[in-house]
Protein backbone atom coordinates (compact mmCIF):
# COMPACT_ATOMS: atom_id res chain seq x y z
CA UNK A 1 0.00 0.00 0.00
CA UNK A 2 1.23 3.13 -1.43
CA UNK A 3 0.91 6.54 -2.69
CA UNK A 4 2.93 9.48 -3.61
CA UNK A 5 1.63 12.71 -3.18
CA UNK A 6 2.92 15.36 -5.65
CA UNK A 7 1.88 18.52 -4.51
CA UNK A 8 -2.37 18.36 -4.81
CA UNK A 9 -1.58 15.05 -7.14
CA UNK A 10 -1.99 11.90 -5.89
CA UNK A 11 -0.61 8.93 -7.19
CA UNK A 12 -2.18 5.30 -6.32
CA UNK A 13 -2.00 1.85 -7.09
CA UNK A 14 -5.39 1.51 -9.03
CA UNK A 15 -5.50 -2.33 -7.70
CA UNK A 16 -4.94 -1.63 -4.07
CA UNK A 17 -5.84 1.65 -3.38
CA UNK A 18 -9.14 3.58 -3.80
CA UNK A 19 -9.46 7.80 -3.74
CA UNK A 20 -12.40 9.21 -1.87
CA UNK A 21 -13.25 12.65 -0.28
CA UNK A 22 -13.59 12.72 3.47
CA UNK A 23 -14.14 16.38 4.79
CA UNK A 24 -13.40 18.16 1.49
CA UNK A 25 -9.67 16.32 2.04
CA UNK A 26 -8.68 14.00 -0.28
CA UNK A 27 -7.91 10.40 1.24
CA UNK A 28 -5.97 7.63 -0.79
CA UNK A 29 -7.27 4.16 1.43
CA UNK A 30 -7.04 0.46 0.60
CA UNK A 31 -9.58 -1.41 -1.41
CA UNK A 32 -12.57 -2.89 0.40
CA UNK A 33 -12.29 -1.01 3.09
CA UNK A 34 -15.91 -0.56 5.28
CA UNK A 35 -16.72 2.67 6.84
CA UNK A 36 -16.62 1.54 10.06
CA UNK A 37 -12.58 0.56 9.46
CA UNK A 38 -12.37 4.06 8.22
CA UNK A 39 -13.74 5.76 10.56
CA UNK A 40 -11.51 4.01 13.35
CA UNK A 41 -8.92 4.25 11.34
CA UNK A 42 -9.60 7.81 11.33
CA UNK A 43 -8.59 7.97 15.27
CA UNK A 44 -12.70 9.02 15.42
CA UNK A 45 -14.91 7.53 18.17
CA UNK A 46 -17.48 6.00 15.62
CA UNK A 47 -20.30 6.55 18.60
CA UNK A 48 -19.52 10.51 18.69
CA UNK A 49 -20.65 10.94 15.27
CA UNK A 50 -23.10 11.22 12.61
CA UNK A 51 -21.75 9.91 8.54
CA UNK A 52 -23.04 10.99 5.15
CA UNK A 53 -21.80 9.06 1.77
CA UNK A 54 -22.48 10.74 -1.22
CA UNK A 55 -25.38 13.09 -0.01
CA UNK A 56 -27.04 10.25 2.00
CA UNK A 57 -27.05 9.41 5.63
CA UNK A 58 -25.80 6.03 6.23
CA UNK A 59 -26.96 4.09 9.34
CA UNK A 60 -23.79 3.43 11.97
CA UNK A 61 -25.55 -0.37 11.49
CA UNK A 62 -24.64 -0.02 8.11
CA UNK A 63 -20.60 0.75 8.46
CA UNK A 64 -19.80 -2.42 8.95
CA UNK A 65 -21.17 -3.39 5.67
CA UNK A 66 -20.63 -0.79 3.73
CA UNK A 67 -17.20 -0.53 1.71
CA UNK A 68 -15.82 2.77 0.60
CA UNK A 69 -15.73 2.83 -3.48
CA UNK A 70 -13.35 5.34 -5.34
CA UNK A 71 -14.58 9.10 -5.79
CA UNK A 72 -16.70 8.65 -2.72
CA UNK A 73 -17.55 11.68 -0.97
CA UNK A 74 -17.79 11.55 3.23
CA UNK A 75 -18.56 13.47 5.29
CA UNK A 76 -18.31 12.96 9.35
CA UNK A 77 -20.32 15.26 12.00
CA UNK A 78 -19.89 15.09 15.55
CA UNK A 79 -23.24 14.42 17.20
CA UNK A 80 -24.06 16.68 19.84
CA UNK A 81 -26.98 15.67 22.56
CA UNK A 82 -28.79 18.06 24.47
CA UNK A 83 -32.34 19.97 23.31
């Protein structure tokens, strides 16, 4: 698993690696990977927040099962209680 990143270019492996969009920031992850390994990857309490794929909500039962395809677009809110 690699990537070179020259300047806002990044290179990939197209058989290993995917690109997606998390947060407007470009991310360069391995193939097959769920949302719920990103998100942990991600150093991110998956509990503590809320995650949208591609202008829909996806259910945190759903991140296990659900595997990140190239040009995805994420994005990852922090879920705040209270009324």
């Amino acid at each position: 698993m690699q990537s070179i990143n020259r300047g806002d270019e990044v290179m990939k492996n197209d058989d290993l690696m995917i690109e997606l969009l998390m947060n407007d920031k470009a991310l360069v992850i391995p193939k097959g990977m769920s949302l719920a390994r990103l998100v942990t990857k991600q150093q991110i309490e998956p509990k503590s927040v809320a995650l949208v794929c591609n202008g829909e909500i996806v259910p945190r039962a759903h991140w296990q099962e659900r595997v990140c395809e190239d040009a995805d677009e994420i994005e990852i809110f922090s879920v705040v209680a209270g009324g």
